[in-house]
N, C-alpha and C. Protein backbone atom coordinates (compact mmCIF):
# COMPACT_ATOMS: atom_id res chain seq x y z
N UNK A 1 162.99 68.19 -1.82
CA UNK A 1 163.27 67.53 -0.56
C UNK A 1 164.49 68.19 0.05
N UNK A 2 164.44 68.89 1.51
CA UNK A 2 165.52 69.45 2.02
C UNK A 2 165.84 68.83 3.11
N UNK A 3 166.92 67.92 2.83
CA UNK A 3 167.83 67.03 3.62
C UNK A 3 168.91 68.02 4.58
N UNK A 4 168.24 68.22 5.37
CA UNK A 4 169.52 69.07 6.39
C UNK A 4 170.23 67.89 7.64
N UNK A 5 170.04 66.67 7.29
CA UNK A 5 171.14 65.84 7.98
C UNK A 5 170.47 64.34 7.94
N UNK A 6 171.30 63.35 8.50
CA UNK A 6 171.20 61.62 8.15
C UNK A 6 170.45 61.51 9.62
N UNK A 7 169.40 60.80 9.80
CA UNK A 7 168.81 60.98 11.09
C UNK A 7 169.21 59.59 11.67
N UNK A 8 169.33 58.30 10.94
CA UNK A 8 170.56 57.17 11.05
C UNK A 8 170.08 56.29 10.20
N UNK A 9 170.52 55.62 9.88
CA UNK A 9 171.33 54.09 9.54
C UNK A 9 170.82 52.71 9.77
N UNK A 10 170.61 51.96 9.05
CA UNK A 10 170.59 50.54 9.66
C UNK A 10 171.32 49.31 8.99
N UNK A 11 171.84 48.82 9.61
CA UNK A 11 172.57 47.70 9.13
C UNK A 11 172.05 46.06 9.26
N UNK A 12 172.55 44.90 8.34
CA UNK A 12 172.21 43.66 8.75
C UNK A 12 173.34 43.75 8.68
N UNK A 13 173.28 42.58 10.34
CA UNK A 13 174.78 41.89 10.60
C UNK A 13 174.58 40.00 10.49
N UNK A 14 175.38 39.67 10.99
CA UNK A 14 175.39 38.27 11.10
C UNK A 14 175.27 37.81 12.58
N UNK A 15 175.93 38.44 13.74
CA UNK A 15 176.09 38.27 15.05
C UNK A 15 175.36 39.64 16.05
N UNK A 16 174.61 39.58 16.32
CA UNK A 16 173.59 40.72 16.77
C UNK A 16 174.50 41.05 18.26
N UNK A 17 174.99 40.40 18.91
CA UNK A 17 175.26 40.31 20.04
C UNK A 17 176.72 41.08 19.42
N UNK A 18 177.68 40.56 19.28
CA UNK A 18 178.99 41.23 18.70
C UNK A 18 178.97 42.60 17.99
N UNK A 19 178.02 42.85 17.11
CA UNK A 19 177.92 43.87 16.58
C UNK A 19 177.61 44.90 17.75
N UNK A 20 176.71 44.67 18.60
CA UNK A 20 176.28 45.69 19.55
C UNK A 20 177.20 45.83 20.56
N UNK A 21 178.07 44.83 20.92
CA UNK A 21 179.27 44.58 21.72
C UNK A 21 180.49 45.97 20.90
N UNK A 22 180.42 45.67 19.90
CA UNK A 22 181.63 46.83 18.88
C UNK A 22 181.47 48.24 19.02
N UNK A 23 179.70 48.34 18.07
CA UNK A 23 179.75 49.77 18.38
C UNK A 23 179.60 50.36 19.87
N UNK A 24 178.68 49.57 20.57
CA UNK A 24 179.30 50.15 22.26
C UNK A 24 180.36 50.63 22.67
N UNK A 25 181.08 49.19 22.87
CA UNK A 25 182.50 49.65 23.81
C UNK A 25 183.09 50.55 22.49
N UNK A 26 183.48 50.65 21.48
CA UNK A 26 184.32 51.23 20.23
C UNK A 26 183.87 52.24 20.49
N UNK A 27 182.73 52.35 19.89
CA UNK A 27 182.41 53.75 19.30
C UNK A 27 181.54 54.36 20.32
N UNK A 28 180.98 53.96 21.63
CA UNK A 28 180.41 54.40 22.23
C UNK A 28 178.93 54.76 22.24
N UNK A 29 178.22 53.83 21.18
CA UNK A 29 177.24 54.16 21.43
C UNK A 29 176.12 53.21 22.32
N UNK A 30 174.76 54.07 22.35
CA UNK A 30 174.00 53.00 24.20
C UNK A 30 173.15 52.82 23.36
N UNK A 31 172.68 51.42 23.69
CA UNK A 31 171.76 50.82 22.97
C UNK A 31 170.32 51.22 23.51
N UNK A 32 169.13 51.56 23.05
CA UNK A 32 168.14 52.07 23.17
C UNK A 32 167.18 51.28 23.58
N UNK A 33 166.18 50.98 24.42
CA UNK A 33 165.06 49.95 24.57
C UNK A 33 163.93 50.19 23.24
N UNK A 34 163.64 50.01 22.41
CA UNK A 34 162.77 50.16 21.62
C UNK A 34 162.46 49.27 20.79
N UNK A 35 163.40 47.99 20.46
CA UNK A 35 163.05 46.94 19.79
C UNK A 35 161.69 46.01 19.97
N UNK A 36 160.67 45.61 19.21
CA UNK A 36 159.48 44.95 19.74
C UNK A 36 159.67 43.59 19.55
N UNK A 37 159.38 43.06 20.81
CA UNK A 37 159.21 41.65 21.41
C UNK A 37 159.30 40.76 20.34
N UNK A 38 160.52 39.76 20.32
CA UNK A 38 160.34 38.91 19.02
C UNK A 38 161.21 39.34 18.08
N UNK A 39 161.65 39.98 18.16
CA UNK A 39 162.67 41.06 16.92
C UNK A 39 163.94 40.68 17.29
N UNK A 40 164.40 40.45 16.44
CA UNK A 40 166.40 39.79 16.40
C UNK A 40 166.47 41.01 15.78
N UNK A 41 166.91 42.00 16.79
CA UNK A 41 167.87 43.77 15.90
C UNK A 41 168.03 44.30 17.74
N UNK A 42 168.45 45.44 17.71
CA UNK A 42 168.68 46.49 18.35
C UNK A 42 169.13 48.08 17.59
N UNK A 43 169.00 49.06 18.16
CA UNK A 43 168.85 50.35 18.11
C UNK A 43 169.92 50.61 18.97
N UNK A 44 170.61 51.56 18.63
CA UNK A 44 171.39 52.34 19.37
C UNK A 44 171.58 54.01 19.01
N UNK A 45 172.02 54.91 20.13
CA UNK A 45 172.20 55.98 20.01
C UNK A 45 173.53 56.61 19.94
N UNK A 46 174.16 57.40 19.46
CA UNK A 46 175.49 58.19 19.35
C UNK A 46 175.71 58.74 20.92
N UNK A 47 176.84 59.10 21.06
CA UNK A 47 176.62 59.68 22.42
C UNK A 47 176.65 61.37 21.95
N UNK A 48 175.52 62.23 22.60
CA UNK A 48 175.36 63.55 22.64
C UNK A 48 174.49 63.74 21.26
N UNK A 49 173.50 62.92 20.93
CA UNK A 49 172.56 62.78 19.85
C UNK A 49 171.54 62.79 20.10
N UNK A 50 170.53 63.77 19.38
CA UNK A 50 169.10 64.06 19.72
C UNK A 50 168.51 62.88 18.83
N UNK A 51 168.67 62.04 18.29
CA UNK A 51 167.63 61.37 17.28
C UNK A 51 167.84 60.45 18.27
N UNK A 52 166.44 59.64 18.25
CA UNK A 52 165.76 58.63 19.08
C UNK A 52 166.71 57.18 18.98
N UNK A 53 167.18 57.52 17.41
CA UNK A 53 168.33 56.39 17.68
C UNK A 53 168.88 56.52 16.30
N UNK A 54 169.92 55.94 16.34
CA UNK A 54 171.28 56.34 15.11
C UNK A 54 171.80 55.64 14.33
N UNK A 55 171.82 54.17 15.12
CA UNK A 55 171.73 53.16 14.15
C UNK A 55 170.98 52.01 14.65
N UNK A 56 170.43 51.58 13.40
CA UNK A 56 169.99 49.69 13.29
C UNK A 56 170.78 48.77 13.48
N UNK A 57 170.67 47.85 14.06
CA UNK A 57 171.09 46.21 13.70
C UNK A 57 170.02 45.58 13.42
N UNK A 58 170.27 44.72 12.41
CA UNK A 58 169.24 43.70 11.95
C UNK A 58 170.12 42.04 12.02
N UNK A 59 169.80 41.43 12.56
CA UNK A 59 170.99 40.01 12.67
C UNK A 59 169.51 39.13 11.51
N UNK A 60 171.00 39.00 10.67
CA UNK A 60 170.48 38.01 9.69
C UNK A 60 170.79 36.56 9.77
N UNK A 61 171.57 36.20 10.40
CA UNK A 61 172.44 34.89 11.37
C UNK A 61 174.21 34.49 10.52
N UNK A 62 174.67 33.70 11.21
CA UNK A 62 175.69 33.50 11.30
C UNK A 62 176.68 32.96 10.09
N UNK A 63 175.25 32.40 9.07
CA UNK A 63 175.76 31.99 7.91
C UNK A 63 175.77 32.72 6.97
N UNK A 64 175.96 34.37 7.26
CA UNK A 64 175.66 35.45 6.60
C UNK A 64 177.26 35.51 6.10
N UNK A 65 177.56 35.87 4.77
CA UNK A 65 178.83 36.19 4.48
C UNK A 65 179.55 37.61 5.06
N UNK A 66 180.78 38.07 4.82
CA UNK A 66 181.12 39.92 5.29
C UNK A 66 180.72 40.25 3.92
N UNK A 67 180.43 41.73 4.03
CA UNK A 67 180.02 42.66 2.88
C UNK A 67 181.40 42.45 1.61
N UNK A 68 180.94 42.69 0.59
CA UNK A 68 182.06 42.66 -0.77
C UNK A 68 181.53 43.63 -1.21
N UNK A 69 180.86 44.81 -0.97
CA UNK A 69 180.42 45.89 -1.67
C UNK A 69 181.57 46.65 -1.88
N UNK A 70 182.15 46.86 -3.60
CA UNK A 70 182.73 47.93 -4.06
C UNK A 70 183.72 46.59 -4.34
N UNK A 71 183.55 45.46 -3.94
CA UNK A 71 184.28 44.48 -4.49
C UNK A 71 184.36 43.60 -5.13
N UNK A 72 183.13 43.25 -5.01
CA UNK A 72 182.30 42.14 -5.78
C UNK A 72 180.84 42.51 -5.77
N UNK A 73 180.38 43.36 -5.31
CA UNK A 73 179.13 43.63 -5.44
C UNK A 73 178.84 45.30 -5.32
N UNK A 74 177.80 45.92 -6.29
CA UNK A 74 177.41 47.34 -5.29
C UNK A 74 176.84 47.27 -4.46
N UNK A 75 177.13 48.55 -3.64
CA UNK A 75 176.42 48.68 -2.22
C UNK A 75 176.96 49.63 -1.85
N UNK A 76 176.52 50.03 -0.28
CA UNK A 76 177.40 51.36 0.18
C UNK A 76 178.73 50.99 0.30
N UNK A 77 179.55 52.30 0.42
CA UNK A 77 180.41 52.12 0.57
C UNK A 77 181.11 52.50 2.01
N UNK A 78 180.36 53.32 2.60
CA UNK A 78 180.25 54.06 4.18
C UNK A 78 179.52 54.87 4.27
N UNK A 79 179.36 54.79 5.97
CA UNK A 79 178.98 55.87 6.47
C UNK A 79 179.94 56.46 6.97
N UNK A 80 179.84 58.17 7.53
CA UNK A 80 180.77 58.95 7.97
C UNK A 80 179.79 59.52 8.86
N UNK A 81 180.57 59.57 10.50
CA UNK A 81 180.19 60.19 11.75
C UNK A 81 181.38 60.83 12.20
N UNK A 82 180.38 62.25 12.24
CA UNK A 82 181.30 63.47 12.81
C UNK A 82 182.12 63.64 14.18
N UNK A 83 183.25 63.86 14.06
CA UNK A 83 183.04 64.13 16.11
C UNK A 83 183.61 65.32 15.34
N UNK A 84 183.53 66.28 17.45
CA UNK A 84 183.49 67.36 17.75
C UNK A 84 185.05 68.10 17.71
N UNK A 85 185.99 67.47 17.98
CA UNK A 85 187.34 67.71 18.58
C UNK A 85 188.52 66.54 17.95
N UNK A 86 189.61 67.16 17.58
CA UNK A 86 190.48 66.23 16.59
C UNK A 86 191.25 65.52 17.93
N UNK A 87 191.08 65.49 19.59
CA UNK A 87 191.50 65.04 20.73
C UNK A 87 190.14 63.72 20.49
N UNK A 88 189.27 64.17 20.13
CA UNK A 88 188.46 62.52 19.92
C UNK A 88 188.65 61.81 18.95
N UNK A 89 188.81 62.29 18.12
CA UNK A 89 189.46 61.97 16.71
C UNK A 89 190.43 61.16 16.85
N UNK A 90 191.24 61.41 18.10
CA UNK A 90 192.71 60.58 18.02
C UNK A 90 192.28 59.19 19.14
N UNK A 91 191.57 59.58 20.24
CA UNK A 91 190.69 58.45 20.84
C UNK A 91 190.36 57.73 20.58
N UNK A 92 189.50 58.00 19.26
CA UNK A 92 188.91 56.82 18.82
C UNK A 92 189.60 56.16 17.73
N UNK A 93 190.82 56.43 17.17
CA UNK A 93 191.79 55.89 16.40
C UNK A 93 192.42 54.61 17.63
N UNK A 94 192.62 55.19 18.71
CA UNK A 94 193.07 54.51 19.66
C UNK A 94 192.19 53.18 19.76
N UNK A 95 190.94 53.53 19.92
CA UNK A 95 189.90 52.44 20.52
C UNK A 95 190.33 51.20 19.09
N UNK A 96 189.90 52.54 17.60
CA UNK A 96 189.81 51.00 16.78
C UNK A 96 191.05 50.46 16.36
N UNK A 97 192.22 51.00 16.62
CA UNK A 97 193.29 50.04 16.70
C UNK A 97 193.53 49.06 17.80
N UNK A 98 193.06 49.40 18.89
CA UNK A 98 193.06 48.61 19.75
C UNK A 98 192.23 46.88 19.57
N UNK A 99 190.71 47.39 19.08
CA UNK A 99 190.11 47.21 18.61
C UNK A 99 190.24 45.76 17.20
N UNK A 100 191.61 46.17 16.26
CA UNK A 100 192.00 45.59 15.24
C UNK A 100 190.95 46.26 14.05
N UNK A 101 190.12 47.04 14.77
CA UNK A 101 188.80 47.59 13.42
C UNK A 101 189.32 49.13 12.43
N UNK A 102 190.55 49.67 12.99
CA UNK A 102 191.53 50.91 12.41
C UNK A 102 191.95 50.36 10.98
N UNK A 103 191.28 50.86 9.57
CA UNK A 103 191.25 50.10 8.03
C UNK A 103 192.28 51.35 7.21
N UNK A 104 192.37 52.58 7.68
CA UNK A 104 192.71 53.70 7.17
C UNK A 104 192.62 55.22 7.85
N UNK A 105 193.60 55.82 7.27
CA UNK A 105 192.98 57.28 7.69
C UNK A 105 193.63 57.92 6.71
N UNK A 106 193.07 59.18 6.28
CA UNK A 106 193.21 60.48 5.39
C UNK A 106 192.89 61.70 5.63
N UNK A 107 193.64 62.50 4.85
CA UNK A 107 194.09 63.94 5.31
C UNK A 107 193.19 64.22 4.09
N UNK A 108 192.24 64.45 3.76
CA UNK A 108 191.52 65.18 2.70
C UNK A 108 191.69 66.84 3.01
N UNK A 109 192.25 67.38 3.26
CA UNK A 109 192.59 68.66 3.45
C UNK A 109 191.62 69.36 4.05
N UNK A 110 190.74 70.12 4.14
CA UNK A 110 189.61 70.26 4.93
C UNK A 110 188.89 69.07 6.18
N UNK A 111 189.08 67.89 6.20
CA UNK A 111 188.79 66.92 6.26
C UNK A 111 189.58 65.90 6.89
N UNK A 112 189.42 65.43 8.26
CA UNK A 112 190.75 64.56 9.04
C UNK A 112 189.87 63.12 9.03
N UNK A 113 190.41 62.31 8.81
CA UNK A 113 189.26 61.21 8.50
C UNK A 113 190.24 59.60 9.14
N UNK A 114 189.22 59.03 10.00
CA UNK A 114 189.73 57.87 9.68
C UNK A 114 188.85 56.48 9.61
N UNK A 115 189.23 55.27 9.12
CA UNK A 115 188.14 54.69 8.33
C UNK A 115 188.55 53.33 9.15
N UNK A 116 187.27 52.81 9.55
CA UNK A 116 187.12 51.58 10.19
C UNK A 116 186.01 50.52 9.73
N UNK A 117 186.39 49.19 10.23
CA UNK A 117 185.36 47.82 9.87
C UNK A 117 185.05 47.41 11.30
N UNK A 118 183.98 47.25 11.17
CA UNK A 118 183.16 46.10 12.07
C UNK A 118 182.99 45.01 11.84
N UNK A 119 182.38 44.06 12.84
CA UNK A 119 182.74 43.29 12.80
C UNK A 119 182.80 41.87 11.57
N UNK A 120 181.74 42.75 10.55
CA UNK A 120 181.22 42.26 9.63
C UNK A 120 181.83 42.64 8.24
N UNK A 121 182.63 43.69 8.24
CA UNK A 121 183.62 44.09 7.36
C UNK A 121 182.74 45.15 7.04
N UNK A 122 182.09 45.81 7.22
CA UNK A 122 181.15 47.17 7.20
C UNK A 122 181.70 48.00 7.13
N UNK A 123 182.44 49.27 6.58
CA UNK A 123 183.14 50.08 6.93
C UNK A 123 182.24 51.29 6.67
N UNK A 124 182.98 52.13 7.74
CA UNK A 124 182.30 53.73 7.99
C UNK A 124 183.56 54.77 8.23
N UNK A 125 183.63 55.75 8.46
CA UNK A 125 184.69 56.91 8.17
C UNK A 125 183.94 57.62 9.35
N UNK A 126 185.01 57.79 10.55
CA UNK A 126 184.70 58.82 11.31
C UNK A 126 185.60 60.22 10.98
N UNK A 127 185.32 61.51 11.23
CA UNK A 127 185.46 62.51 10.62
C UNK A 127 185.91 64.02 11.29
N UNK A 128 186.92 64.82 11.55
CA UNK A 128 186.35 65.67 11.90
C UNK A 128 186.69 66.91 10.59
N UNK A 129 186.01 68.02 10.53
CA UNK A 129 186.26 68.74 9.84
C UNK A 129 186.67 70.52 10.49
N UNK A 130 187.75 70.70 9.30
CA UNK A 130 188.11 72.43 9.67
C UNK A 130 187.23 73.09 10.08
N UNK A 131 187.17 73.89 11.44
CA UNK A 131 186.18 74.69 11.01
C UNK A 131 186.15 75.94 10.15
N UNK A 132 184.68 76.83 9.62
CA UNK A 132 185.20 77.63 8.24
C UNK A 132 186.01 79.13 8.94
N UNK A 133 185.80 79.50 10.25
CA UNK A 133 187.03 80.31 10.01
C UNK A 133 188.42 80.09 10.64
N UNK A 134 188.79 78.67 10.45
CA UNK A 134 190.42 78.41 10.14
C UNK A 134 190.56 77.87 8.91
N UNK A 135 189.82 78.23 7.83
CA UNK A 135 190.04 77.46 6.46
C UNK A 135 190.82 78.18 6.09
N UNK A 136 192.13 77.54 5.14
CA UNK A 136 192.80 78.87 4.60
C UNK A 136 193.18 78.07 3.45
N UNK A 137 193.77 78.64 2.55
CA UNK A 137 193.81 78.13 0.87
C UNK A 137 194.19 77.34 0.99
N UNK A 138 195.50 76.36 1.47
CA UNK A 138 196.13 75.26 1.63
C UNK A 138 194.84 74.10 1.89
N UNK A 139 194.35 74.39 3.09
CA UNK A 139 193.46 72.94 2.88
C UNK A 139 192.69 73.08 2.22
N UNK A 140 192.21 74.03 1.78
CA UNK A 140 190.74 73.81 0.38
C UNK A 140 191.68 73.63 -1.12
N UNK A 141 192.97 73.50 -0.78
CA UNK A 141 193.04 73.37 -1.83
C UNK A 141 193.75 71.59 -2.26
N UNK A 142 193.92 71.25 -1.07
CA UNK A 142 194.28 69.99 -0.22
C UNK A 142 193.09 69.14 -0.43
N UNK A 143 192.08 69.59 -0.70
CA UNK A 143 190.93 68.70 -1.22
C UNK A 143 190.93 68.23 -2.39
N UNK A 144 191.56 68.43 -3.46
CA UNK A 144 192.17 67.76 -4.60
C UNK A 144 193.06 66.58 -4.21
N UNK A 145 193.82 66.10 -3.24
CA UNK A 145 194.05 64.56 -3.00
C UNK A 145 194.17 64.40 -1.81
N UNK A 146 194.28 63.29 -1.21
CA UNK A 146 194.67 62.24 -0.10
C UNK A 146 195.89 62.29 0.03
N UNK A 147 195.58 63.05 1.18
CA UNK A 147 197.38 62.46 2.04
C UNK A 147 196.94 61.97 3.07
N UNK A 148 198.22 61.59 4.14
CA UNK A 148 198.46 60.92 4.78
C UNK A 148 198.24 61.79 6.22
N UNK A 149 197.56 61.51 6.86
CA UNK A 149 196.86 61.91 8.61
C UNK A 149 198.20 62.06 9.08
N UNK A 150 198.23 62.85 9.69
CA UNK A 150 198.88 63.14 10.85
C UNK A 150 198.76 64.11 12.31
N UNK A 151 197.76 62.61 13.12
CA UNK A 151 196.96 63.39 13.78
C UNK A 151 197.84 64.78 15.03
N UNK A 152 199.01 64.40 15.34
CA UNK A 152 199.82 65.18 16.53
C UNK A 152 200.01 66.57 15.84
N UNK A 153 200.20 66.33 14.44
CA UNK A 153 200.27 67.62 13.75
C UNK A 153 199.18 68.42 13.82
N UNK A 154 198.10 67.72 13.23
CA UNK A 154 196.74 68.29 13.04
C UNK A 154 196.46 69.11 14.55
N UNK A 155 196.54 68.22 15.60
CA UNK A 155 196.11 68.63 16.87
C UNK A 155 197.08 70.39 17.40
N UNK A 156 198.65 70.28 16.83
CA UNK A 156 199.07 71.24 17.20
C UNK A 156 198.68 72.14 15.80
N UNK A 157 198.24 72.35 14.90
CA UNK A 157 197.97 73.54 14.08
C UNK A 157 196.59 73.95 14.37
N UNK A 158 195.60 72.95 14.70
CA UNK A 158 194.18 73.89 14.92
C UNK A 158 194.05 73.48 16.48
N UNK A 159 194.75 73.09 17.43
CA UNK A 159 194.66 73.04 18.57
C UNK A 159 193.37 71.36 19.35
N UNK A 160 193.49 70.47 20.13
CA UNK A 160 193.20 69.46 20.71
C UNK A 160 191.64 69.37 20.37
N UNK A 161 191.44 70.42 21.29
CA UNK A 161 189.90 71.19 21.77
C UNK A 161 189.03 71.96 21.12
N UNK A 162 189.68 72.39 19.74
CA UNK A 162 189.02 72.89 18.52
C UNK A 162 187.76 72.06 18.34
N UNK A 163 186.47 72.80 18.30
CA UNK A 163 184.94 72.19 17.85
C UNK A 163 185.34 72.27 16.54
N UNK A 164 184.85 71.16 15.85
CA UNK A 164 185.25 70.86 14.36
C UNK A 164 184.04 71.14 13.70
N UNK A 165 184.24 71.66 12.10
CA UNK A 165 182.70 72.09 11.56
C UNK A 165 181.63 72.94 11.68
N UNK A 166 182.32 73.97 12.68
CA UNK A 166 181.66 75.04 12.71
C UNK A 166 181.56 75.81 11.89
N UNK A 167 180.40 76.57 11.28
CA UNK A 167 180.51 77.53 10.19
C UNK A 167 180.30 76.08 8.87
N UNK A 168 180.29 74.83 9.04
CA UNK A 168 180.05 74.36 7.96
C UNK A 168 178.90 72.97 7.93
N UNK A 169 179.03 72.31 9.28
CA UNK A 169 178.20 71.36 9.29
C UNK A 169 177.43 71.97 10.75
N UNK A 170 178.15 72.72 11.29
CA UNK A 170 177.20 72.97 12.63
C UNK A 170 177.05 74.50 12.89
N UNK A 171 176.09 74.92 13.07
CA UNK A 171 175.94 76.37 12.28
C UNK A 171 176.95 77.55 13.42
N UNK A 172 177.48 78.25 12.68
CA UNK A 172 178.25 79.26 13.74
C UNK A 172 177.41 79.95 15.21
């Protein structure tokens, strides 16, 4: 089986309406017409995404508990969505602090990451990555631990407007 990428996702929430309210305005994505008549979910798309749609909602209702996966229960632990530019990267740090949904961020050395919850305690890791020809030994070798983001830095060593993941997730 040759998995050359996640085509999307689906989630159960508790509040169908809120959840689609989050990732919209947050994360920007447009919700898709495709749900059939009778169906408590919605579909939505990423913005600048060819798949028909990217993620699920499934509303399971209100007396649904938040996720405890990795806490009290297994389950996933995230998803991770790429952006293009470490200037969106810092945007959308903006949105989910604004937001109150901003849980973390990390410097995995190759790897600028920061990690958010919805409204359901769901968490996912948005991402951008080096591309491979500004890799240089320091961050591959920076992949052995977690430090601490620092996005103004990041932005002035590989520059705002840098396409992220070229040469590694998006082909040169």
């Amino acid at each position: 089986m040759g998995i050359h990428r996640l085509n999307h996702a689906v989630l159960y929430v508790s509040d169908l309406d809120r959840s689609v309210a989050f990732y919209r305005d947050v994360l920007g994505f447009c919700p898709v017409e495709m749900a059939p008549d009778g169906f408590r979910g919605a579909f939505l798309q990423a913005p600048g995404s060819t798949n028909d749609h990217d993620l699920g909602l499934f509303e399971i209702g209100a007396g649904a508990g938040r996720s405890t996966a990795g806490r009290g229960t297994v389950g996933l632990y995230h998803l991770a969505w790429e952006v293009d530019t470490l200037d969106e990267l810092a945007a959308t740090a903006e949105r989910l602090a604004a937001a109150g949904a901003l849980v973390g961020t990390s410097d995995h050395g190759t790897t600028k990451s920061l990690y958010g919850q919805d409204p359901d305690g769901l968490e996912f890791e948005v991402v951008w990555l080096i591309p491979a020809d500004l890799l240089d030994d320091a961050a591959l070798s920076a992949r052995k631990r977690i430090g601490r983001l620092d996005l103004d830095r990041e932005r002035q060593r590989y520059g705002g407007q840098t396409r992220g993941g070229v040469g590694i997730s998006v082909p040169a």
